[in-house]
C-alpha atoms as a PDB file:
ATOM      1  CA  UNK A   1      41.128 287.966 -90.905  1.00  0.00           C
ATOM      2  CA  UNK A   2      40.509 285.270 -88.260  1.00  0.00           C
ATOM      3  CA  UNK A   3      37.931 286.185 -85.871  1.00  0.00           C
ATOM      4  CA  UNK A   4      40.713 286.856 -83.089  1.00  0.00           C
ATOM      5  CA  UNK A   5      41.725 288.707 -85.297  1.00  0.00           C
ATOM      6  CA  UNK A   6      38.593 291.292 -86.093  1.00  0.00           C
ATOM      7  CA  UNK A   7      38.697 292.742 -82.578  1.00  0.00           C
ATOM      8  CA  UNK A   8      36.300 290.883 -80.677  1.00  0.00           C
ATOM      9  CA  UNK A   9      37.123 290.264 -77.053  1.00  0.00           C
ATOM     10  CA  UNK A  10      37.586 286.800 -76.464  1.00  0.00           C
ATOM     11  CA  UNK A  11      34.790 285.044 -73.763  1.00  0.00           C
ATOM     12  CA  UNK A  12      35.746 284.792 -70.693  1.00  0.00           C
ATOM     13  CA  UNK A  13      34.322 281.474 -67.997  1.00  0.00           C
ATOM     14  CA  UNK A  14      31.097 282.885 -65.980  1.00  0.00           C
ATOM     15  CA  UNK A  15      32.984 281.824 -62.452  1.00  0.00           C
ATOM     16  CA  UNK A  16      36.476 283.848 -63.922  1.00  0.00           C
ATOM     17  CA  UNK A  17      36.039 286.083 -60.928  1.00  0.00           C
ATOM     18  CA  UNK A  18      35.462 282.789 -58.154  1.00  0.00           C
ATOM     19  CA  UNK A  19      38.760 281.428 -59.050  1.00  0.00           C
ATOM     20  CA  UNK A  20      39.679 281.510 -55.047  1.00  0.00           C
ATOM     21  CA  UNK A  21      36.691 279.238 -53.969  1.00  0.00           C
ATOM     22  CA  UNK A  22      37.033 277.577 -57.284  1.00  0.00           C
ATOM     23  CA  UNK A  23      40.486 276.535 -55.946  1.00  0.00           C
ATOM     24  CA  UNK A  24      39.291 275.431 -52.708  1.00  0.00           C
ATOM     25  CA  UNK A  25      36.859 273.449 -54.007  1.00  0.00           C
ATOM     26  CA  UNK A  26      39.213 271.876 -56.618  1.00  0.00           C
ATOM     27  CA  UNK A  27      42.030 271.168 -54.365  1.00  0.00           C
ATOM     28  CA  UNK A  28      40.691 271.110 -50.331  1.00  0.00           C
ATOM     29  CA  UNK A  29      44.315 269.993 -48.971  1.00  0.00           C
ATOM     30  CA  UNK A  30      47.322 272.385 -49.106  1.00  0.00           C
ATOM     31  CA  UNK A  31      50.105 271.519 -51.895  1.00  0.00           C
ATOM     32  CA  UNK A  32      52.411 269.785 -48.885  1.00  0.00           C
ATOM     33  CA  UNK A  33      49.550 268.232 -47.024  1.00  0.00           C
ATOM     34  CA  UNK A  34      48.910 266.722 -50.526  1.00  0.00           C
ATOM     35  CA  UNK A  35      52.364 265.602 -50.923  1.00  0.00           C
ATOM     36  CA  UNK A  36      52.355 263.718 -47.795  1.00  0.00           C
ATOM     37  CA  UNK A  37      49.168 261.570 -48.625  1.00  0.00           C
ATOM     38  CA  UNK A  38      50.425 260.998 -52.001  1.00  0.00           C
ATOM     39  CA  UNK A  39      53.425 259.479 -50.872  1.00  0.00           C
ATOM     40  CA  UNK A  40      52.199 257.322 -48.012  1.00  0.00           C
ATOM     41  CA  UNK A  41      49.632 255.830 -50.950  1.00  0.00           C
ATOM     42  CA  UNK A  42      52.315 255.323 -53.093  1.00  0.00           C
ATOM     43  CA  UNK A  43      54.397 253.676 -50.334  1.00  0.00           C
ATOM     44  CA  UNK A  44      51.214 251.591 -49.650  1.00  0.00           C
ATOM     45  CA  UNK A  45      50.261 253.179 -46.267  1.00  0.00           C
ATOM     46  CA  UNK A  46      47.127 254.538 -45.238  1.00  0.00           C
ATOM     47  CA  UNK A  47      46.956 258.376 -45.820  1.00  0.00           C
ATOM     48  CA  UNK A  48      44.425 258.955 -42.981  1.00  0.00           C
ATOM     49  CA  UNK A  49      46.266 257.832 -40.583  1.00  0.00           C
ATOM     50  CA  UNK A  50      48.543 261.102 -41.317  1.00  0.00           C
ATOM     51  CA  UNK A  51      48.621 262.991 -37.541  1.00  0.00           C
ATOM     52  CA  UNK A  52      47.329 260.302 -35.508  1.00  0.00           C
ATOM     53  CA  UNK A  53      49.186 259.865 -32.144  1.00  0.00           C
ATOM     54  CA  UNK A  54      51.604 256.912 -32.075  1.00  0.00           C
ATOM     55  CA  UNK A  55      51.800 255.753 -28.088  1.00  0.00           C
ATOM     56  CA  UNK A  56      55.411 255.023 -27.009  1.00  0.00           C
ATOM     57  CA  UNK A  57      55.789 252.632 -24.083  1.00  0.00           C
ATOM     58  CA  UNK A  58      57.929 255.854 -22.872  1.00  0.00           C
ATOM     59  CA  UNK A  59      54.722 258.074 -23.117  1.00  0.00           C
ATOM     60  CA  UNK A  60      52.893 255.788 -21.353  1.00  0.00           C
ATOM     61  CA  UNK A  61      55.020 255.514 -18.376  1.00  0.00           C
ATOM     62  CA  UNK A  62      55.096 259.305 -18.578  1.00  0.00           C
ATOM     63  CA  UNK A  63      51.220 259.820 -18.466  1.00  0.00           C
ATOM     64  CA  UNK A  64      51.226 256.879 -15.423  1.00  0.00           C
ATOM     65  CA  UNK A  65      54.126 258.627 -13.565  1.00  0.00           C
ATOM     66  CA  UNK A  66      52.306 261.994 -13.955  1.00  0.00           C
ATOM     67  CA  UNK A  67      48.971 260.598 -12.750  1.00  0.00           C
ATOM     68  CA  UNK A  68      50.536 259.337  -9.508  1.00  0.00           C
ATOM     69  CA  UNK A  69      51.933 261.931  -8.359  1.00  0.00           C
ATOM     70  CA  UNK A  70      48.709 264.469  -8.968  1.00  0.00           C
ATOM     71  CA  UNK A  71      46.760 262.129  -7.060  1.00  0.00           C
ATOM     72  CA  UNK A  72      49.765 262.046  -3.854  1.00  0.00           C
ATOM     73  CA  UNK A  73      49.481 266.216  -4.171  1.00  0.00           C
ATOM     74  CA  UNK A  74      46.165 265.689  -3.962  1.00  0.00           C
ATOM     75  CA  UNK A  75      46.012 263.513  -1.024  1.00  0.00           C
ATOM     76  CA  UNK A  76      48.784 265.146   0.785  1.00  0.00           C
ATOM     77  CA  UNK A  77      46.649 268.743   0.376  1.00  0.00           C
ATOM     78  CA  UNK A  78      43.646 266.630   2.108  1.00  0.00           C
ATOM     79  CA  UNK A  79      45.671 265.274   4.598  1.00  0.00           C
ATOM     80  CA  UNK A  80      47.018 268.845   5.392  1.00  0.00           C
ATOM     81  CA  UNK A  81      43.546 270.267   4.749  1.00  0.00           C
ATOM     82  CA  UNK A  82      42.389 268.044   7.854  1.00  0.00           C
ATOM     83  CA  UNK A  83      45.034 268.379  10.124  1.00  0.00           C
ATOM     84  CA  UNK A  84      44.978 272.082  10.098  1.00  0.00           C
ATOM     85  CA  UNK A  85      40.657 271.834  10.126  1.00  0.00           C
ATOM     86  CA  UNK A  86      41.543 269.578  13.819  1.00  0.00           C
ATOM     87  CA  UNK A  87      44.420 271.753  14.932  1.00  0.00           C
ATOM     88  CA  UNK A  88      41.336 274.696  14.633  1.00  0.00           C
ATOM     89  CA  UNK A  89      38.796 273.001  15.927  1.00  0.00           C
ATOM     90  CA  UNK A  90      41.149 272.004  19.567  1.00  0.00           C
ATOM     91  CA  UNK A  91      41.965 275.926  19.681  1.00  0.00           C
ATOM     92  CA  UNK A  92      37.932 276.698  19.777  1.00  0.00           C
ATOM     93  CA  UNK A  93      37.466 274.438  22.094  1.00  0.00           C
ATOM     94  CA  UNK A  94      40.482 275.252  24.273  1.00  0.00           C
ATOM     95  CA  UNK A  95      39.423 278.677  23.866  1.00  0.00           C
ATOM     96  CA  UNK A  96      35.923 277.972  25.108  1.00  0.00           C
ATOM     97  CA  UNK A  97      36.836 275.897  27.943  1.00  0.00           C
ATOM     98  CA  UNK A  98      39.310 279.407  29.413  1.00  0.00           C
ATOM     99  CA  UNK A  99      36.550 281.316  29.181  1.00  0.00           C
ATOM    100  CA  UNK A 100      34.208 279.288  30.975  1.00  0.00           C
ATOM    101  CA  UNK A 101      37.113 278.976  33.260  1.00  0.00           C
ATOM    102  CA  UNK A 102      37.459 283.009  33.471  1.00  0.00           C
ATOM    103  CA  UNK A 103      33.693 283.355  34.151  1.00  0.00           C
ATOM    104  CA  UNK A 104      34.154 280.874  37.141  1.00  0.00           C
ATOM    105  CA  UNK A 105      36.937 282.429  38.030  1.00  0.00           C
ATOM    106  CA  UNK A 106      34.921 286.306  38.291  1.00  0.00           C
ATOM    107  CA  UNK A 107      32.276 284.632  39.954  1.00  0.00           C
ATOM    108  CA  UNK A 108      34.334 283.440  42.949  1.00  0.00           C
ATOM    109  CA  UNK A 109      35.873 286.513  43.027  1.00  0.00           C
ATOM    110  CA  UNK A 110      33.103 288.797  43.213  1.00  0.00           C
ATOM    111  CA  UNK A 111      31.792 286.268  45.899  1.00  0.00           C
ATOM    112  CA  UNK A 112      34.734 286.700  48.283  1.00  0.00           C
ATOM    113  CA  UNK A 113      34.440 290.758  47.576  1.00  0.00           C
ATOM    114  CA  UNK A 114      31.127 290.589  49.232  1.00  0.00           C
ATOM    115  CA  UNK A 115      32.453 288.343  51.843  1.00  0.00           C
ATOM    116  CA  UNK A 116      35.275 290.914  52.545  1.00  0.00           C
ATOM    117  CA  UNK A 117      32.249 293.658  51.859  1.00  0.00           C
ATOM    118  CA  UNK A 118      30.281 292.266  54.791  1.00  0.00           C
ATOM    119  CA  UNK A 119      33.206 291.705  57.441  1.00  0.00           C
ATOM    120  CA  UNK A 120      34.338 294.986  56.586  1.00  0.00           C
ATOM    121  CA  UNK A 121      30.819 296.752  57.350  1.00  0.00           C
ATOM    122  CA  UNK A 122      30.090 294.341  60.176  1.00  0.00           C
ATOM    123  CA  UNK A 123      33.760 295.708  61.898  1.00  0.00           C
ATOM    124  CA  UNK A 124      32.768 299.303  61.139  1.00  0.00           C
ATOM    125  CA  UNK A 125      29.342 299.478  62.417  1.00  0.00           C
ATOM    126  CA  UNK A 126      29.977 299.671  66.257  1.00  0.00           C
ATOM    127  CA  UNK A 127      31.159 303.181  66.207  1.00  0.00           C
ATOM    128  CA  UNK A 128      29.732 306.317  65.184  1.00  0.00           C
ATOM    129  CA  UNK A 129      33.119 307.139  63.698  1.00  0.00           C
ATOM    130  CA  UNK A 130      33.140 303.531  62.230  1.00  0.00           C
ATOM    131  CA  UNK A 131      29.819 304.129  60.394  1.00  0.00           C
ATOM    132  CA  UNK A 132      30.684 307.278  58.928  1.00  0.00           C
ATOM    133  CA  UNK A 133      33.744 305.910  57.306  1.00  0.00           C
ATOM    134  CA  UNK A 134      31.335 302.675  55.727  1.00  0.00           C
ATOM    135  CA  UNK A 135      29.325 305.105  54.133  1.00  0.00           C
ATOM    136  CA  UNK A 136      32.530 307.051  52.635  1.00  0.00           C
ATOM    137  CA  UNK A 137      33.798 303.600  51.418  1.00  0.00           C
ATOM    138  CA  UNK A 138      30.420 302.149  50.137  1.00  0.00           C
ATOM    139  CA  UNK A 139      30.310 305.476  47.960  1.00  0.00           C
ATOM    140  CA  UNK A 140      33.904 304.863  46.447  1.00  0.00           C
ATOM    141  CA  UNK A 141      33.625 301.513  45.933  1.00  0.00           C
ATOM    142  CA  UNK A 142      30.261 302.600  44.232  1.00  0.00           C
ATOM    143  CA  UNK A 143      31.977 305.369  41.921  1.00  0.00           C
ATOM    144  CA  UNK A 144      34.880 303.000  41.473  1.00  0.00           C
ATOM    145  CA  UNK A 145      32.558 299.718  40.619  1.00  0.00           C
ATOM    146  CA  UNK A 146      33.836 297.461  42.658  1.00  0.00           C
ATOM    147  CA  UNK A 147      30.501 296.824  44.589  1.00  0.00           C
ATOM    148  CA  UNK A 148      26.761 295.901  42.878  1.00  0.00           C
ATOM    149  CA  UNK A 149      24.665 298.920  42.895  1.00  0.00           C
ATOM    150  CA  UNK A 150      20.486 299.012  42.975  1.00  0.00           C
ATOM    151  CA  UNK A 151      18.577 301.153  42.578  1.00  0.00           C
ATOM    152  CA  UNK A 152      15.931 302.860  39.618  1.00  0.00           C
ATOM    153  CA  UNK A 153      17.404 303.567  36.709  1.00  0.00           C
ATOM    154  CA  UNK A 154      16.614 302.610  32.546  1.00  0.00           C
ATOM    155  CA  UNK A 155      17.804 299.944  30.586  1.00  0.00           C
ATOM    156  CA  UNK A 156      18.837 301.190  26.679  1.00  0.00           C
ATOM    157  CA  UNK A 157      18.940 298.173  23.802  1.00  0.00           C
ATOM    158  CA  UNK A 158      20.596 298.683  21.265  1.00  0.00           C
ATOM    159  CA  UNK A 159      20.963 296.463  18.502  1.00  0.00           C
ATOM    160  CA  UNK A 160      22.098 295.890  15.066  1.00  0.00           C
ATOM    161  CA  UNK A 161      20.582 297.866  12.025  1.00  0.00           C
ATOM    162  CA  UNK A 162      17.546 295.898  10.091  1.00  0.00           C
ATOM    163  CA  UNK A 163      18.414 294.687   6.636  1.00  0.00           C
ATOM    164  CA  UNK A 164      22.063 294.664   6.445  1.00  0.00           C
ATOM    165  CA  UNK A 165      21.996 293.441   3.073  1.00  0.00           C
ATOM    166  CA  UNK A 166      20.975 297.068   1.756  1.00  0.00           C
ATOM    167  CA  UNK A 167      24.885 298.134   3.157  1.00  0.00           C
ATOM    168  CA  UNK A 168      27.384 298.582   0.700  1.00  0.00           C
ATOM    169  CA  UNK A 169      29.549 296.981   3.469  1.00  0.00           C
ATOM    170  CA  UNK A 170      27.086 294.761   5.631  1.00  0.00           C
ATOM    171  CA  UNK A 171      29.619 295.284   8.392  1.00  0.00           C
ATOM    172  CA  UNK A 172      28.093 298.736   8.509  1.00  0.00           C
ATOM    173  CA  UNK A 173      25.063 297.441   9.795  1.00  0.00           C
ATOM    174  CA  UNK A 174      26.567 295.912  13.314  1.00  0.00           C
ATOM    175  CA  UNK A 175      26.982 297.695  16.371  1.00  0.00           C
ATOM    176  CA  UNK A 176      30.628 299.255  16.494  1.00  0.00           C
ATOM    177  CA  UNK A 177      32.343 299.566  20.096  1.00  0.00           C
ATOM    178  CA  UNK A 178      32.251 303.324  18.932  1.00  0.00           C
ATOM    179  CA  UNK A 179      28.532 303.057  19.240  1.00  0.00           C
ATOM    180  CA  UNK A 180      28.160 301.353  22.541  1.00  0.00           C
ATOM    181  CA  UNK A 181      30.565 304.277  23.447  1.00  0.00           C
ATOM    182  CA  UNK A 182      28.785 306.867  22.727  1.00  0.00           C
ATOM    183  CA  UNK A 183      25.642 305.451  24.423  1.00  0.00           C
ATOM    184  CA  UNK A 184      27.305 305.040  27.227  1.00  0.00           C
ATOM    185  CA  UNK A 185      28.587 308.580  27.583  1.00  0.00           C
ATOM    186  CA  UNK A 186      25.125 310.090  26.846  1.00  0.00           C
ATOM    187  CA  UNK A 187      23.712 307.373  30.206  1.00  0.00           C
ATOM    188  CA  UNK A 188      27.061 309.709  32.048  1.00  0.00           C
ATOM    189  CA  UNK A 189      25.981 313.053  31.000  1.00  0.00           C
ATOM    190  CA  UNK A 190      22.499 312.786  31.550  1.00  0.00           C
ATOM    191  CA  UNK A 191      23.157 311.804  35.043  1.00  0.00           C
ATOM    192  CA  UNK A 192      23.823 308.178  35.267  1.00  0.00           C
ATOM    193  CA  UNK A 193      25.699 306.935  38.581  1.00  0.00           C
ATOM    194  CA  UNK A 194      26.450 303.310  37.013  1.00  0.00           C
ATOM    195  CA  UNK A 195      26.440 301.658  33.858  1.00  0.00           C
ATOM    196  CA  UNK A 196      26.579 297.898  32.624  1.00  0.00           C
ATOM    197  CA  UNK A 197      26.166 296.239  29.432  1.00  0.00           C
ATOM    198  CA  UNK A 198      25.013 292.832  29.430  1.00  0.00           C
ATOM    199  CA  UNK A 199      26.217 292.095  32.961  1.00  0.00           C
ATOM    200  CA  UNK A 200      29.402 293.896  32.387  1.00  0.00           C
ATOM    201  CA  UNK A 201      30.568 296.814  35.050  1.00  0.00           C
ATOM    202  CA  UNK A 202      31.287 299.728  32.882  1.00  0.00           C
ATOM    203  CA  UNK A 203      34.493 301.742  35.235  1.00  0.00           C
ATOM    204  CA  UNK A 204      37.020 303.733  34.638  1.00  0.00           C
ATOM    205  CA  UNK A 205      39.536 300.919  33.778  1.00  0.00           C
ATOM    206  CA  UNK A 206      36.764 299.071  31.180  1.00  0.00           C
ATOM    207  CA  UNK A 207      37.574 298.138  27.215  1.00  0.00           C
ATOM    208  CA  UNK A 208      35.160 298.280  25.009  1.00  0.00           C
ATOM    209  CA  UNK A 209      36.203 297.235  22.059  1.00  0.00           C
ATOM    210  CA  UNK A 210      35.434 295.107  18.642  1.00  0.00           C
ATOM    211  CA  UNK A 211      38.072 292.572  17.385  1.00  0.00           C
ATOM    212  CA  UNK A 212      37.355 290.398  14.565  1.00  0.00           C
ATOM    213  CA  UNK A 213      33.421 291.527  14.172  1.00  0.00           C
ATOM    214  CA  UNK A 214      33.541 290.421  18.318  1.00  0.00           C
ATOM    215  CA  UNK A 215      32.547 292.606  20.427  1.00  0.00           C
ATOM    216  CA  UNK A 216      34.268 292.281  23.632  1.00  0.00           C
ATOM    217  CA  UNK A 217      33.579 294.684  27.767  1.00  0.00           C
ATOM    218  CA  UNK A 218      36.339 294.174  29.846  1.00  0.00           C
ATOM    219  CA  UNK A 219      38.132 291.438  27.587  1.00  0.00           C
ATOM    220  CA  UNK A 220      34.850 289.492  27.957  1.00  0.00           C
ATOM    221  CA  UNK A 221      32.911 288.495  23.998  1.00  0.00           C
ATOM    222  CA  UNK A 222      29.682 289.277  24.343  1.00  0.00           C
ATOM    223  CA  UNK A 223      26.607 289.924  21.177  1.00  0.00           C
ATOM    224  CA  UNK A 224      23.650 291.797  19.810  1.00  0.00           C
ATOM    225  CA  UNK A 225      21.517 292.536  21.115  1.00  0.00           C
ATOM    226  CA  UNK A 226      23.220 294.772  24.186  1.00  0.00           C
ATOM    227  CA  UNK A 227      21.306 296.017  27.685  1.00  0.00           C
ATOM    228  CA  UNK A 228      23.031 299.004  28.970  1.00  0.00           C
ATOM    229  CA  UNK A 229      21.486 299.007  32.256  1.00  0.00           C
ATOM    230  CA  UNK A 230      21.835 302.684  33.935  1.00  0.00           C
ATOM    231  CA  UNK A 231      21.333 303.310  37.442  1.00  0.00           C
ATOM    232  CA  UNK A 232      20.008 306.950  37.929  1.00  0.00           C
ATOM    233  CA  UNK A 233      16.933 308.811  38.422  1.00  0.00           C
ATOM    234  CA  UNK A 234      14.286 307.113  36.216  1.00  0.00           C
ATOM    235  CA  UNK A 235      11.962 309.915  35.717  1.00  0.00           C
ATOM    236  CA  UNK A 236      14.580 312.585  34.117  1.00  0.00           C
ATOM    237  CA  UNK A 237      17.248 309.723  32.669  1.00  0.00           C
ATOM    238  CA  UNK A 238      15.322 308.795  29.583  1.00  0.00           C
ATOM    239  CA  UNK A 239      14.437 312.849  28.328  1.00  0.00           C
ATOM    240  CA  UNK A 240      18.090 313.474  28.916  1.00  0.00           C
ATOM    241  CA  UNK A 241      19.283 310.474  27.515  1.00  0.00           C
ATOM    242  CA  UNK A 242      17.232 311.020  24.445  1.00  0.00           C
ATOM    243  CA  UNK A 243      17.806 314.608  23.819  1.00  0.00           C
ATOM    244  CA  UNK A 244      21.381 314.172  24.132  1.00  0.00           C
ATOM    245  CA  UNK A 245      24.270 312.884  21.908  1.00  0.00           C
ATOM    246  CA  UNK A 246      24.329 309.436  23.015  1.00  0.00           C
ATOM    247  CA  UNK A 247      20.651 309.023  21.350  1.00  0.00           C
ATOM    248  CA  UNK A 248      21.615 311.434  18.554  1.00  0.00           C
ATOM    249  CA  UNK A 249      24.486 309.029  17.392  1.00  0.00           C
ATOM    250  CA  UNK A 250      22.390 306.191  17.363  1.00  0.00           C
ATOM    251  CA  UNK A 251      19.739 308.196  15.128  1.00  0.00           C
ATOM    252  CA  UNK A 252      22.243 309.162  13.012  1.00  0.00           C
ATOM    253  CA  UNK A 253      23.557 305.707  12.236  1.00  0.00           C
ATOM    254  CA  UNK A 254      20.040 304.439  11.972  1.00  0.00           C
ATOM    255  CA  UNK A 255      21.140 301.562  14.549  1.00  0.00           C
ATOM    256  CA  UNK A 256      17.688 300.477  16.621  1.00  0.00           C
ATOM    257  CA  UNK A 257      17.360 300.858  20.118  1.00  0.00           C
ATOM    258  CA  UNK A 258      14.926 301.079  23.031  1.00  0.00           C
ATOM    259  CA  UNK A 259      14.804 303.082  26.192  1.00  0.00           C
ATOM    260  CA  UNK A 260      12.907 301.840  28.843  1.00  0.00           C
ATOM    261  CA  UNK A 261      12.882 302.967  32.929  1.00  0.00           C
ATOM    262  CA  UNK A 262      12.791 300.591  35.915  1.00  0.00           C
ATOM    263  CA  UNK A 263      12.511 301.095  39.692  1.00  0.00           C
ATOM    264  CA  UNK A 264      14.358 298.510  40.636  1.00  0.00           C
ATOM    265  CA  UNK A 265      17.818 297.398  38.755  1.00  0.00           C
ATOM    266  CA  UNK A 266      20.995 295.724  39.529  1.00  0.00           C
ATOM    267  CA  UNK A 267      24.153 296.639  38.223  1.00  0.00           C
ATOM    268  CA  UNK A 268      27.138 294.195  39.105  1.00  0.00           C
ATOM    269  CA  UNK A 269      30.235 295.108  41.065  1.00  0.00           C
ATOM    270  CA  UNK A 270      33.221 295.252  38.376  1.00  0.00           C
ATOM    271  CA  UNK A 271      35.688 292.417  37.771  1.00  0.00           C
ATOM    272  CA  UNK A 272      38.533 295.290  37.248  1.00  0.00           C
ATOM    273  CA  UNK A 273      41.332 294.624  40.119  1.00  0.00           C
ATOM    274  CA  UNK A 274      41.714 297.893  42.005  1.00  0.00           C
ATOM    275  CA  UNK A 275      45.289 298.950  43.351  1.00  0.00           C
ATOM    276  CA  UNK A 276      44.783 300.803  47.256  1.00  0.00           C
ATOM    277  CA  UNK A 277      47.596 303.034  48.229  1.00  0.00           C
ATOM    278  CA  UNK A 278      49.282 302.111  51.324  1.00  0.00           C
ATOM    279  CA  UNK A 279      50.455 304.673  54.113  1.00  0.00           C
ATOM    280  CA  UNK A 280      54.314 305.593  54.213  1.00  0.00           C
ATOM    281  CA  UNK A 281      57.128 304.902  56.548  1.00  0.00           C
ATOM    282  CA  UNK A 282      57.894 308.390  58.795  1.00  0.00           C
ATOM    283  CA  UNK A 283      61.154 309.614  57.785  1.00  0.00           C
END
């Protein structure tokens, strides 16, 4: 009996169980890959030049054709870019140049109101009757705002809240319209007989509102920090003001601000165009 024969298992190679990295190893490139080389060596050719980019005249033009017009996009986006950066920058100076034109505009007006003011109380004054009815009209036009008042009073600052960067929303930390609001009906209810903030105649007919994180009294922009100047009895003013909810809503809203009581303030006559009722025809 041959020794295959007498039962002993035959020996099997050490790396048997390898015979995937042996492969890899033994032959790198994949059957067809290998096809491909051997054929361009037997057809004399160079087989590492197998995948390398052959550059058409066609492809060339392409790639230059391509490149042109990225780079006209890109200038015609500048161009735009800059035309529209001009166009903005004429509006905010138009823009500028109306509202220096508006503040003129109030100041001439509220000139010739104390013009009228004066010829009216000059007419008045040489009669008893006359006098009387100055007073009545000086006290309107007082209530109404449409003359300067002086007189003692306090003067509230309020500003924006300190470290805005600890807001989820930093726009939390500004002074809403809501706020100035508020303050100003806590100057009415503790007694206040005319309000302004930051030169502004607060009257019936008076907006106070924020548009576009601007804060704007009687169509007018004005900023932090705001002076709501109250004309009132300066001794009780500030306890009432503070105990009541025009304080209390600041507090709340942790927005800084800063009573203080004068003897003497000024609070402007308001720009707000009043309409007088005239007398009827007798039927």
């Amino acid at each position: 009996m041959t020794g295959q024969d007498s039962g002993t298992p035959p020996q099997r190679r050490p790396d048997e169980s390898m015979s995937l990295l042996n492969d890899l190893f033994a032959k790198p490139l994949e059957p067809g890959y290998e096809d491909v080389a051997a054929r361009r060596r037997a057809a004399g050719e160079d087989p590492a030049s197998v995948g390398q980019l052959r550059f058409s005249p066609a492809l060339i033009l392409g790639t230059v054709a391509l490149g042109l017009l990225l780079t006209m996009a890109a200038l015609q986006v500048r161009a735009t870019a800059d035309v529209v950066s001009a166009e903005r920058q004429s509006l905010i100076e138009r823009i500028h140049a109306e509202d220096d034109n508006v503040s003129r505009l109030q100041e001439t007006v509220a000139s010739l109101e104390s013009e009228i003011s004066g010829l009216e109380a000059s007419l008045l004054e040489n009669s008893a009757a006359g006098r009387q009815l100055r007073d009545e009209v000086r006290q309107l036009q007082a209530r109404a705002g449409s003359m300067a008042v002086t007189g003692p009073g306090v003067v509230v600052t309020v500003d924006n809240a300190e470290n805005p960067e600890s807001y989820e929303d930093p726009n939390d930390a500004l002074v809403q319209d809501i706020d100035l609001q508020q303050a100003v009906n806590g100057l009415w209810a503790a007694g206040a007989e005319a309000v302004s903030i930051n030169g502004q105649r607060i009257t019936a007919l008076t907006a106070i509102r924020r548009v576009d994180n601007v804060m704007k009294i009687n169509y007018r922009p004005t900023q932090a920090p705001y002076e709501i100047t109250a004309i009132g009895d300066s001794r009780s003013l500030p306890s009432e003001f503070g105990d009541g909810t025009g304080a209390s809503w600041l507090r709340y809203f942790s927005l800084p601000f800063d009573v203080q009581s004068a003897e003497s303030l000024t609070v402007p006559a308001g720009s707000t165009s009043l309409i007088y009722a005239k007398p009827g025809e007798a039927t």
